[in-house]
Protein backbone atom coordinates (compact mmCIF):
# COMPACT_ATOMS: atom_id res chain seq x y z
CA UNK A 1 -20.07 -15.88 2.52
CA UNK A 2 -16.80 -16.82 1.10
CA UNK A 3 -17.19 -20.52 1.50
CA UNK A 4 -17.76 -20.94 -2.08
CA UNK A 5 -14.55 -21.18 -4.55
CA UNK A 6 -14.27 -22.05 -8.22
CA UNK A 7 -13.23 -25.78 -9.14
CA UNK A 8 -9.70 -25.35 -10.37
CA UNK A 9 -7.77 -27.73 -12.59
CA UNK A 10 -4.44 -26.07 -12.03
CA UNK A 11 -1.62 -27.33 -14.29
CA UNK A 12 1.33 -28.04 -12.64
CA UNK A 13 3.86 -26.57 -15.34
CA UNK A 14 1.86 -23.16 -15.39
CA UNK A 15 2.12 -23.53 -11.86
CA UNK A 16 5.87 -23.90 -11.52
CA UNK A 17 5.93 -20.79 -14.09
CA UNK A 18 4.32 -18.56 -11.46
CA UNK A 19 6.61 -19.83 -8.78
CA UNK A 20 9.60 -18.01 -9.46
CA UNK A 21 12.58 -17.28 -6.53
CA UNK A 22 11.20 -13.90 -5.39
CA UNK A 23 14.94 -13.75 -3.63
CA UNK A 24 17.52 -10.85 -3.92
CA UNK A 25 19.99 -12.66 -7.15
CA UNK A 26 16.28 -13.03 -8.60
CA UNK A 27 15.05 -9.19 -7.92
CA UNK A 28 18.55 -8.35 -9.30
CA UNK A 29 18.09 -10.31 -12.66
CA UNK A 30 14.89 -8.81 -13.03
CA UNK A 31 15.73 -5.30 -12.82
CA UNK A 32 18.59 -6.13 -15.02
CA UNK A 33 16.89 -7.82 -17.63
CA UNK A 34 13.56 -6.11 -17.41
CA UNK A 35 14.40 -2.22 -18.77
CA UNK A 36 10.42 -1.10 -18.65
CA UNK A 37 10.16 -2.56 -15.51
CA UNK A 38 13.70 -0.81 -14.08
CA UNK A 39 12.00 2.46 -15.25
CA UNK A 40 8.50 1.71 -13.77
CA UNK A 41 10.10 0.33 -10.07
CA UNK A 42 12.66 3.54 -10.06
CA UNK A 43 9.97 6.11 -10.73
CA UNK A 44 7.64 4.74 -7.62
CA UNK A 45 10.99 4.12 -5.72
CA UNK A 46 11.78 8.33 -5.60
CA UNK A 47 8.48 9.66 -5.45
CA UNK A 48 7.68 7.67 -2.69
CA UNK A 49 10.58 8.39 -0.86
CA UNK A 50 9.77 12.48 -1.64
CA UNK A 51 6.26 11.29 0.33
CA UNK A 52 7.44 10.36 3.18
CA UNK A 53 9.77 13.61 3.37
CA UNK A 54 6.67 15.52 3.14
CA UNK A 55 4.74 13.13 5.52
CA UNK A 56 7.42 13.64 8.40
CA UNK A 57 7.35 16.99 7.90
CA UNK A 58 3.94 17.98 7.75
CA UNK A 59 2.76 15.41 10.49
CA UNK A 60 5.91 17.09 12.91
CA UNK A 61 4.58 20.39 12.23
CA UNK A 62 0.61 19.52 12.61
CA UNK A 63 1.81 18.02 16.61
CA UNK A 64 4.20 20.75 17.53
CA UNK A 65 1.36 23.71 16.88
CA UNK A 66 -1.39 21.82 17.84
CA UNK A 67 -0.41 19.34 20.19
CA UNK A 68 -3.10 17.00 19.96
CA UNK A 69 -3.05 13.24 18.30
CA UNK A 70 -6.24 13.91 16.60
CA UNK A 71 -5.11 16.85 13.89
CA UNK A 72 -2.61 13.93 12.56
CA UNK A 73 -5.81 11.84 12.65
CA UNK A 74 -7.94 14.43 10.67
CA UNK A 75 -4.91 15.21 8.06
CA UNK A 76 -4.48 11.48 7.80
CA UNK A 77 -8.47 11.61 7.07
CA UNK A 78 -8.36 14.29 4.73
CA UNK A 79 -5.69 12.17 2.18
CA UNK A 80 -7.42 8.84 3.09
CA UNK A 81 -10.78 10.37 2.35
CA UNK A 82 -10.36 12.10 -0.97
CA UNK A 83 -8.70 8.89 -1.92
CA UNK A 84 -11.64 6.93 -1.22
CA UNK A 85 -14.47 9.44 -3.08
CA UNK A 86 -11.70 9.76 -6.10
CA UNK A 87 -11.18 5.72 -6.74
CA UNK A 88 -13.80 4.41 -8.38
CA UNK A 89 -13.69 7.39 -11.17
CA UNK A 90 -10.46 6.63 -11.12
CA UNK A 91 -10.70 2.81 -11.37
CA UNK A 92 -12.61 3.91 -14.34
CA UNK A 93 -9.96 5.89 -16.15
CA UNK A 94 -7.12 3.47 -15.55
CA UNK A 95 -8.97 1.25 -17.59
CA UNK A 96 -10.19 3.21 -20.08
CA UNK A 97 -7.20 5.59 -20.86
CA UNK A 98 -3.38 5.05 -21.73
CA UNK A 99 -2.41 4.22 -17.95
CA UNK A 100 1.43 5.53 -18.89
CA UNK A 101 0.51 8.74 -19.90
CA UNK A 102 -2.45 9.04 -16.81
CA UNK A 103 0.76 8.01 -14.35
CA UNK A 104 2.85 11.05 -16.30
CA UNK A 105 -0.25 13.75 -15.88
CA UNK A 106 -0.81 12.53 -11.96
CA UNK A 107 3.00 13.14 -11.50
CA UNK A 108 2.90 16.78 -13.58
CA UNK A 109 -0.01 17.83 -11.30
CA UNK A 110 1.74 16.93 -7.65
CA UNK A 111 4.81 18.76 -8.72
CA UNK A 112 3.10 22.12 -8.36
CA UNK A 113 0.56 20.62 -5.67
CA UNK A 114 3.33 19.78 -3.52
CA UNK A 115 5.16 23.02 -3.76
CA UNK A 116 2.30 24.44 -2.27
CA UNK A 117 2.94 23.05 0.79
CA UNK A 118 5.81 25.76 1.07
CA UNK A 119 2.38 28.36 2.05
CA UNK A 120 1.82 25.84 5.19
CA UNK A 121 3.00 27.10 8.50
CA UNK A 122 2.09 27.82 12.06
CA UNK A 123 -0.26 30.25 11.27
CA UNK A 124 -1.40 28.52 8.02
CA UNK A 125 -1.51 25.03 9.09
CA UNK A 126 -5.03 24.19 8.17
CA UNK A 127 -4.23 25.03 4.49
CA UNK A 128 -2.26 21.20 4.81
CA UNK A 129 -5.13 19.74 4.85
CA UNK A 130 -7.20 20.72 1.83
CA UNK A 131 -3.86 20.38 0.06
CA UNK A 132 -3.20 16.82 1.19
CA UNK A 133 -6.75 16.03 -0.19
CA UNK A 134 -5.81 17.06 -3.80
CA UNK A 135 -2.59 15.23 -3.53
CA UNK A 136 -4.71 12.40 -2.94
CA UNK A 137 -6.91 12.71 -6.07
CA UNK A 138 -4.28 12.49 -8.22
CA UNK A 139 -2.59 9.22 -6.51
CA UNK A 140 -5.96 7.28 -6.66
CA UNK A 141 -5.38 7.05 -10.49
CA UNK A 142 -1.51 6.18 -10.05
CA UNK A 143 -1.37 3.84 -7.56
CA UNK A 144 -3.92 0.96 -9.39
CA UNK A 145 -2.42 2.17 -13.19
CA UNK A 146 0.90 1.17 -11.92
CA UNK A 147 -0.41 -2.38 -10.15
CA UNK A 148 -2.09 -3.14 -12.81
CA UNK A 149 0.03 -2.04 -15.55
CA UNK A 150 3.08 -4.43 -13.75
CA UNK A 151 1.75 -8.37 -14.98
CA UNK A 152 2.01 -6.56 -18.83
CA UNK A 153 5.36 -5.29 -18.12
CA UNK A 154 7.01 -8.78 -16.69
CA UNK A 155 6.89 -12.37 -17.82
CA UNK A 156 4.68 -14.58 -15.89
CA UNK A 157 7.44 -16.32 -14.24
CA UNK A 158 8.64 -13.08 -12.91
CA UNK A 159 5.54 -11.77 -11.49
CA UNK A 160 6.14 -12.69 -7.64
CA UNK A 161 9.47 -11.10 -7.81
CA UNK A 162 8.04 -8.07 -9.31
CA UNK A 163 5.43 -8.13 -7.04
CA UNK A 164 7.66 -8.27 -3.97
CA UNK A 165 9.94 -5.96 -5.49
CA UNK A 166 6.91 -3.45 -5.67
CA UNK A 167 5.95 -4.00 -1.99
CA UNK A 168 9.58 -3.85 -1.18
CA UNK A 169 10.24 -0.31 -2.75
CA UNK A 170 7.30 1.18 -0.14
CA UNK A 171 9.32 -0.24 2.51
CA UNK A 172 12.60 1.09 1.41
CA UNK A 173 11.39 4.47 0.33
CA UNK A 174 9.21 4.65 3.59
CA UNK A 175 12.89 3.52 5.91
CA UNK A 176 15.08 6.02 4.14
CA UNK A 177 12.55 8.74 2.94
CA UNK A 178 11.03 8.75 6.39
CA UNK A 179 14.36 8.66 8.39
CA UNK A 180 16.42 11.23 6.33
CA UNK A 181 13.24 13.26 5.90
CA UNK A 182 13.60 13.61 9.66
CA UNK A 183 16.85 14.48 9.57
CA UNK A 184 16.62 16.87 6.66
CA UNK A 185 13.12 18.95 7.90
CA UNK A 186 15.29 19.24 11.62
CA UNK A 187 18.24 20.18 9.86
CA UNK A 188 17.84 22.32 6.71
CA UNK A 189 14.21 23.21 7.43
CA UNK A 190 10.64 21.58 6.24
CA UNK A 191 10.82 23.62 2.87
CA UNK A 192 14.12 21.56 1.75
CA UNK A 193 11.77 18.70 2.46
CA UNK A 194 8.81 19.90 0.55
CA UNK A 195 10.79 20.82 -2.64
CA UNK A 196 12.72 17.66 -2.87
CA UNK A 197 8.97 15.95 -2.66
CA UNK A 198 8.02 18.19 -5.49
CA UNK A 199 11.45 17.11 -7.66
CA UNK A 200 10.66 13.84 -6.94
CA UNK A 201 7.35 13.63 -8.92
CA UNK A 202 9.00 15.03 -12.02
CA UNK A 203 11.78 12.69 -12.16
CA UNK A 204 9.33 9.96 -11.90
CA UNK A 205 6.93 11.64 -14.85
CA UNK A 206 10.61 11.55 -16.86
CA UNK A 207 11.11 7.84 -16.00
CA UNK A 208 7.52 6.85 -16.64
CA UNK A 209 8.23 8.30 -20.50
CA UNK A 210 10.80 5.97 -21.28
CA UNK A 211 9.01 3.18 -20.93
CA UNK A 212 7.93 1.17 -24.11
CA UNK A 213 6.00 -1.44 -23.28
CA UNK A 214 2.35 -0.91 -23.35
CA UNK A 215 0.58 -0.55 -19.91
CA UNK A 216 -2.49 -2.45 -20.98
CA UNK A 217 -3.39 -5.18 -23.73
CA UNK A 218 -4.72 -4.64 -26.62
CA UNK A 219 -8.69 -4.66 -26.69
CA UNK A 220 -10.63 -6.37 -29.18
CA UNK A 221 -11.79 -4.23 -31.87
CA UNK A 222 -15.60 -2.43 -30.62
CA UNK A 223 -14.72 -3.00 -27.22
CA UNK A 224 -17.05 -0.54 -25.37
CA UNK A 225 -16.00 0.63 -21.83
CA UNK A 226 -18.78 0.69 -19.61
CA UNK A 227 -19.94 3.91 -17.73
CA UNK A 228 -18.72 4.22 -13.91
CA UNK A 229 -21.97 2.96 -11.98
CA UNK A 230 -21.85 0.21 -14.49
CA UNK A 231 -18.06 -0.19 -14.31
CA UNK A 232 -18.18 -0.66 -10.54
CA UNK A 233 -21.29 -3.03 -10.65
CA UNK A 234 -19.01 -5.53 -12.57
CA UNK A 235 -16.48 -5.28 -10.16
CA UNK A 236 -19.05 -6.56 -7.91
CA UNK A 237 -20.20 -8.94 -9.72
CA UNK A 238 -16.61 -10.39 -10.32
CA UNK A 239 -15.56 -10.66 -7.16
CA UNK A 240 -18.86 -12.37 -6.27
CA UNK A 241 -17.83 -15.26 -8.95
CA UNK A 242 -14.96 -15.89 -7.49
CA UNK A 243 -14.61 -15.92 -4.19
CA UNK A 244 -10.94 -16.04 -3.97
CA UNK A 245 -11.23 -12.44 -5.34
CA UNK A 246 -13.39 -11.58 -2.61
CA UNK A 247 -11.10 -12.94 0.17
CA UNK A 248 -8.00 -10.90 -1.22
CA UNK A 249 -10.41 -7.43 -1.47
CA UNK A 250 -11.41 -8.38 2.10
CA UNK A 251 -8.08 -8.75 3.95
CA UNK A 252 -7.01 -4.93 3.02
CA UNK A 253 -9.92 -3.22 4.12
CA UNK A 254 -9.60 -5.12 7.60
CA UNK A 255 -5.58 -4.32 7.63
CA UNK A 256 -6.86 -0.69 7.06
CA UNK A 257 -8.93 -1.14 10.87
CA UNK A 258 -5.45 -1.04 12.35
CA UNK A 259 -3.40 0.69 9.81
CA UNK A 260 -4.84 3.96 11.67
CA UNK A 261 -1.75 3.48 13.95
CA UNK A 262 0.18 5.42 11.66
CA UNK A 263 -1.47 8.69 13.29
CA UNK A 264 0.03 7.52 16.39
CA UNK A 265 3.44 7.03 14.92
CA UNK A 266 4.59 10.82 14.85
CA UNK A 267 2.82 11.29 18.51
CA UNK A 268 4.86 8.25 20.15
CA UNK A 269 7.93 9.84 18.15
CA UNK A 270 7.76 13.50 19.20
CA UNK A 271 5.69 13.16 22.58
CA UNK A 272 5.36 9.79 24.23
CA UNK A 273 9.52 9.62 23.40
CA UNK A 274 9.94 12.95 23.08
CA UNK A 275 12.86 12.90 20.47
CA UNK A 276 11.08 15.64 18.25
CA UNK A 277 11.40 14.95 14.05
CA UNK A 278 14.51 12.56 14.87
CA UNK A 279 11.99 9.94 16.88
CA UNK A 280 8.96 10.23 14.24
CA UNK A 281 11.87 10.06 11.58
CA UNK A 282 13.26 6.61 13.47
CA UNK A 283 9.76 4.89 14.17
CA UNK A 284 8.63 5.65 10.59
CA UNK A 285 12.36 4.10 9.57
CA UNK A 286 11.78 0.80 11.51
CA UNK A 287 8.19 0.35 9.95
CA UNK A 288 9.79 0.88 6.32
CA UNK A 289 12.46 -1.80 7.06
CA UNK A 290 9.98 -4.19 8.11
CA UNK A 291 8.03 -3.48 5.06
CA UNK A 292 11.14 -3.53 2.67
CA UNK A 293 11.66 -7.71 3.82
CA UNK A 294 8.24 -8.57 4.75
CA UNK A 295 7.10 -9.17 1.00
CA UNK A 296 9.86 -11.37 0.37
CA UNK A 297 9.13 -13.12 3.26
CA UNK A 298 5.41 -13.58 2.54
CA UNK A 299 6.11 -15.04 -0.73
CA UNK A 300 9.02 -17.38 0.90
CA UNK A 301 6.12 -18.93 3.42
CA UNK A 302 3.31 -18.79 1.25
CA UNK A 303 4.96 -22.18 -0.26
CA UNK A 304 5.55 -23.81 -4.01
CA UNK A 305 2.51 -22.51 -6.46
CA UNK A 306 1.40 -20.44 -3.74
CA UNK A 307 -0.40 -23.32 -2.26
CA UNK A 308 -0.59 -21.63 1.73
CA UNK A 309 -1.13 -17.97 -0.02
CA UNK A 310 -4.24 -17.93 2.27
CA UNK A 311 -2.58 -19.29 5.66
CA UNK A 312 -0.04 -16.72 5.08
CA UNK A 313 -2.02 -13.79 4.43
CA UNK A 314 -3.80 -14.82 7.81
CA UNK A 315 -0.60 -15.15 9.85
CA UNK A 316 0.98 -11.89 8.83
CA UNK A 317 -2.17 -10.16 9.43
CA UNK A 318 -2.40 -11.81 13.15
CA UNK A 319 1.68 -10.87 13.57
CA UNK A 320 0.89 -7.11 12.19
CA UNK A 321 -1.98 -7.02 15.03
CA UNK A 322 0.17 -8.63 17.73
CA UNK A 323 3.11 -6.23 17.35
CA UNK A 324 1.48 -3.10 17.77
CA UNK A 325 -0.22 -4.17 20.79
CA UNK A 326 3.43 -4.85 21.96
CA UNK A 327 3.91 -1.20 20.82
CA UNK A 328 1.53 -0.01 23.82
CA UNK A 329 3.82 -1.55 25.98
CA UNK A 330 7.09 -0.24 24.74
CA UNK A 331 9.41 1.24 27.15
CA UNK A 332 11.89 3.10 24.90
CA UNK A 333 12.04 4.50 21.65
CA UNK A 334 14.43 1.79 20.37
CA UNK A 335 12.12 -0.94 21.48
CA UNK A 336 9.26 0.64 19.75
CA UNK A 337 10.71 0.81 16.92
CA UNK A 338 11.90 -3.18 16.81
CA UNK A 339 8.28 -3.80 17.13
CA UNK A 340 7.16 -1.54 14.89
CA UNK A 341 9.94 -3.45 12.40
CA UNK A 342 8.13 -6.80 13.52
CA UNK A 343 4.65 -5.36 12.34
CA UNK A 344 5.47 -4.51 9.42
CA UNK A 345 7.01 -7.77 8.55
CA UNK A 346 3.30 -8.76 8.83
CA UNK A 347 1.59 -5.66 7.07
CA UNK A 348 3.99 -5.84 3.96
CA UNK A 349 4.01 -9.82 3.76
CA UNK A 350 -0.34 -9.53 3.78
CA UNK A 351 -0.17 -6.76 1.45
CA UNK A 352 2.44 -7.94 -1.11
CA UNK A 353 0.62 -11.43 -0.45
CA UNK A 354 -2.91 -10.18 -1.27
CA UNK A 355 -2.23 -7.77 -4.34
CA UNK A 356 -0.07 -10.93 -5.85
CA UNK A 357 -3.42 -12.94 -6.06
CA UNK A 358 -5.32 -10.32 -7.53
CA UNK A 359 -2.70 -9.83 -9.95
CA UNK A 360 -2.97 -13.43 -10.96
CA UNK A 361 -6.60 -14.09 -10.75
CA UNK A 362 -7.48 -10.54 -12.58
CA UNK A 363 -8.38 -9.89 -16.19
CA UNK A 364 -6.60 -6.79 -17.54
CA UNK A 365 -9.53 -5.32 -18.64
CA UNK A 366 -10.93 -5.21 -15.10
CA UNK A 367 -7.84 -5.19 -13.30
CA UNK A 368 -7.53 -0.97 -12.90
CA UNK A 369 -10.80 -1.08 -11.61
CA UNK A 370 -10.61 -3.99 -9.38
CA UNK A 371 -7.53 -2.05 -7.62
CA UNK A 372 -9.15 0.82 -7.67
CA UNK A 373 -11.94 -0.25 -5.14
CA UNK A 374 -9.04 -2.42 -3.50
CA UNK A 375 -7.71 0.77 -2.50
CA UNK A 376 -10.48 2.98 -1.66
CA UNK A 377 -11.65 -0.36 0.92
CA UNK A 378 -8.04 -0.16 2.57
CA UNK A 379 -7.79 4.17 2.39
CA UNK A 380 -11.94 4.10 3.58
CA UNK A 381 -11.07 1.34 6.54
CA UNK A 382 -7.21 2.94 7.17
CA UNK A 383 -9.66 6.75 7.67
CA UNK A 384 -12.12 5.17 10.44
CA UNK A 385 -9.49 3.94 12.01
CA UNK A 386 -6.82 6.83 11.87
CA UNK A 387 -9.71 8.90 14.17
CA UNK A 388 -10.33 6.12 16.15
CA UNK A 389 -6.95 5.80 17.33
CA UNK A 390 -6.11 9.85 17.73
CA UNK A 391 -9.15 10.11 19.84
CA UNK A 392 -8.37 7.03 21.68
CA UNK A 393 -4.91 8.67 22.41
CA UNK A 394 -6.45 12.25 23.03
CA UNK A 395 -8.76 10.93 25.72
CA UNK A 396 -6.56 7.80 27.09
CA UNK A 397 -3.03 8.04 25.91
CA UNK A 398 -1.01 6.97 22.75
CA UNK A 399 -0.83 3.22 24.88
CA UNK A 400 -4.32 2.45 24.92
CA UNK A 401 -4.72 3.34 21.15
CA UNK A 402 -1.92 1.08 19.99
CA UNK A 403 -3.29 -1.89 21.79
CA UNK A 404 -6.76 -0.79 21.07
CA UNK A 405 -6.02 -1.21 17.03
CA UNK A 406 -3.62 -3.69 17.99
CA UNK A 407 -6.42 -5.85 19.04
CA UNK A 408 -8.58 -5.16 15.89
CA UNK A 409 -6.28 -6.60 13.24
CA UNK A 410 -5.83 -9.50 15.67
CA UNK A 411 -9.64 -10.06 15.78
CA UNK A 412 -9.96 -9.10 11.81
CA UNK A 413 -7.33 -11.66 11.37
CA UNK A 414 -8.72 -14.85 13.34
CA UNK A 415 -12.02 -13.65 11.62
CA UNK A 416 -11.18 -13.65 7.90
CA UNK A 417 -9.28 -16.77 8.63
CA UNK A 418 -11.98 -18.44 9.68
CA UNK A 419 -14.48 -17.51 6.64
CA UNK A 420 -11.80 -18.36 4.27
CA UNK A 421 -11.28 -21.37 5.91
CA UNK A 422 -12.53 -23.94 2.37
CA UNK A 423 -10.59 -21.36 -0.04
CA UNK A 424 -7.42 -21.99 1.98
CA UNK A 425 -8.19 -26.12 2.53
CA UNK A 426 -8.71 -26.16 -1.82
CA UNK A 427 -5.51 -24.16 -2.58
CA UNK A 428 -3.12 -26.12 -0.58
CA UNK A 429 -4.34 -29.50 -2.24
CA UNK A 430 -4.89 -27.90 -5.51
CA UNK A 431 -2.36 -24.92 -5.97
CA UNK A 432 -3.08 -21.48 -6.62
CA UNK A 433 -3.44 -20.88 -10.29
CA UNK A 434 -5.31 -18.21 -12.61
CA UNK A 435 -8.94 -18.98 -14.04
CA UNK A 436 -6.84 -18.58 -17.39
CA UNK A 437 -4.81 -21.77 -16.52
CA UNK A 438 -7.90 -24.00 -14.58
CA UNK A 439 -9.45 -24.10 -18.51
C-alpha cells in the first residue's frame, strides 16, 4: 500500500537549506533572531506546562478515590475522544480562519474551563471528566493552527530547529510541569495547581497577540474553501498521491497503540511504587526529559537532507516499544523512570521526526487540515489503547499492561518499517526534499 512514492528530483542546494544544525547554539540563534517565533514557542512552552499541573493532579485524585487503573483510562478517553470527534471541524477552521486569533479564542475559553476544575473533588469526581472533554475541543483547533502556522513563521533553513524546538518544549513543559505539579498539588493543594493551569492559558492568549507575522499565506484572490466532508476527502486524496504523506500519517496513529501507557503512569507512580503525587510527579518528569532531547536526537540520526528520515522514524518507534516493556520489569521507582526517559527518547525523536516531513511535504493551504486528522489518528489510536492498558492492569497488574503495549509499538514498528520499506530505499539515494523543490 505504501510501496508507491513520487519520482523526486531533489536539488541539492534546497536540500542543504533544509538541513540546518537543529543543535542547542542553533535553537538559541533562532529564538534570538526569530521574535514571532520566541512569542509562538513561549506561549505553548507555559500552557503546556499549566497541563501537566492539571494532569498530575486530576489523574492523583481520579486513583486515590477510586482506586482502579481504568477511571485514568476512561478520563484519558474522555480528552482523547472529544479530540478525535472535534478535529476534522477543526482541521477545517484552521484553514479557513485567521489561525492567530483561533489560537487566542481556544486559550480565552480554557481559562474559565480550567477553573472549573476547582468544583472537582471526592464527591464530584465524575464532573472531571465531561470537563476534560471540553478542554479537549478547544485544543483540537490549537494544536494543528500552531504546527502549521510554524514553516510561515521561520525561514526554511530553520525549520528542523524549529521543529525540534517545538517537540522539545512538550518534553520540557511535560519534565518540569509534571514534576513540580507533583510537588505543588502535595504541597499547597490541587486548587494551586488548577489555577496556575488556568493563568497559564491567558499568558499564552497575551503572547499569541504580539505576534506579527501572518499564520497563513496569502490565498489567491476567489479562493473558495471547501465544505468539511469535502475538506477531509482531499486530505484523502493527498495523502493517497503521495505516499510519503501517508507513511508519516501512519506512524502516529500506531505510536498512539502504545501511547495508552500513559494511564499506567500515575498507577505505577502512586500504587505499584507507592510514592503518592511525588512518584506520578517523577515518572511523568523522566518521560518529559526524554522527550525534551529525543527530537534533537531524531533529527541528529535522521542524516544530511534527511536522507534516513524513514529508518529513523522506524528505530525510535521500535526503542519507544522496547523500553516500556522494560518498564514491566522495573524493580524500583528510579529504574522506571530511566526507562521511561529511554522511551521517550524514541516517542519524541518519531514524533518530532514525522511532523518535520509533513511540514515539508505539506501545502499551506492543506496543511491545518492535514494535522488535524494527524491528530485525531494519534488521540483515536492513543484512546483504544489507554482502555486497553487500564483493563489489562485492572485484571492482571500494571506489569502485564506495560509489556502488553510495550509489545504493540514493537510489532507496529517492524510493521510500518517493512511497508515503507521502497520510500525509505528512494530517500536515502535521493534525499528528502518538498514536491515544491522536485519541479
Amino acid at each position: 500500500m505504501l510501496e508507491r512514492d513520487p519520482d523526486p528530483a531533489p536539488d541539492a542546494t534546497q536540500e542543504r537549506r533544509l538541513d540546518a544544525t537543529t543543535g542547542l547554539r542553533a535553537s538559541v540563534s533562532l529564538l534570538q533572531r526569530n521574535r514571532d517565533f520566541r512569542r509562538l514557542f513561549l506561549a505553548s512552552l507555559i500552557s503546556l506546562g499549566g497541563d501537566w499541573f492539571l494532569f498530575v493532579a486530576i489523574t492523583s485524585l481520579i486513583v486515590e478515590t477510586s482506586e482502579r487503573a481504568i477511571d485514568v483510562g476512561f478520563a484519558i478517553l474522555a480528552q482523547e475522544l472529544a479530540f478525535f470527534l472535534a478535529s476534522p471541524p477543526a482541521g477545517v477552521l484552521v484553514d479557513r480562519l485567521d489561525r492567530r486569533r483561533l489560537m487566542i479564542v481556544c486559550d480565552l475559553a480554557r481559562v474559565g474551563i480550567a477553573l472549573s476544575f476547582l468544583f472537582v473533588g471526592t464527591g464530584t469526581i465524575w464532573l472531571a471528566y465531561p470537563l476534560l472533554a471540553v478542554m479537549s475541543v478547544f485544543a483540537a483547533p490549537f494544536d494543528p493552527a500552531s504546527t502549521a502556522a510554524t514553516p510561515n513563521l521561520v525561514d526554511p533553513s530553520d525549520l528542523p530547529t524549529a521543529n525540534a524546538l517545538n517537540g522539545s518544549l512538550w518534553g520540557t513543559m511535560l519534565a518540569v510541569g509534571a514534576g513540580l505539579g507533583g510537588v505543588v498539588a502535595a504541597v499547597f493543594g490541587r486548587d494551586t495547581a488548577i489555577v496556575i493551569d488556568a493563568a497559564t492559558f491567558g499568558v499564552s492568549a497575551m503572547l499569541l497577540w504580539g505576534i506579527r507575522r501572518p499564520f497563513s499565506e496569502a490565498r489567491e484572490p476567489g479562493h473558495e474553501h471547501p465544505k468539511m466532508i469535502d475538506a477531509t476527502i482531499e486530505v484523502v486524496h493527498y495523502a493517497r498521491r503521495d505516499h510519503r504523506v501517508l507513511a508519516l500519517m501512519g506512524v502516529k496513529a500506531g505510536f498512539g497503540l502504545a501511547a495508552g501507557v500513559l494511564a499506567l503512569i500515575p498507577v505505577f507512580g502512586a500504587d505499584v511504587f507507592v510514592r503518592g503525587e511525588i512518584g506520578v510527579g517523577v515518572l511523568m518528569a523522566a518521560r518529559g526529559a526524554g522527550a525534551l532531547a529525543g527530537p534533537f536526537l531524531g533529527h541528529l540520526i535522521s542524516g544530511d537532507g534527511h536522507r534516513r528520515l524513514f529508518g529513523a522514524i522506524g528505530l525510535a518507534l521500535a526503542l519507544f516499544g522496547l523500553a516500556y516493556m522494560a518498564l514491566g520489569l522495573a524493580p524500583s521507582l528510579w529504574i522506571a523512570a530511566a526507562v521511561i526517559l529511554v522511551a521517550h527518547l524514541g516517542g519524541g525523536a518519531q514524533w518530532v521526526l514525522s511532523t518535520f516531513g509533513l511540514q515539508v511535504l505539506v501545502p499551506d493551504h492543506i496543511r491545518g487540515r492535514v494535522f488535524a486528522v494527524d491528530f485525531a489518528m494519534i488521540t483515536l489510536a492513543l484512546a483504544m489503547s489507554s482502555l486497553v492498558a487500564s483493563a489489562v492492569a485492572d485484571a492482571s497488574s500494571p506489569r502485564v499492561a506495560a509489556l502488553v503495549v510495550g509489545a504493540m509499538a514493537v510489532i507496529w514498528a517492524a510493521v510500518w518499517t517493512w511497508l515503507t520499506r521502497a520510500i525509505r530505499r528512494r530517500t536515502v539515494a535521493e534525499g528528502f526534499t518538498p514536491p515544491s523543490l522536485e519541479r
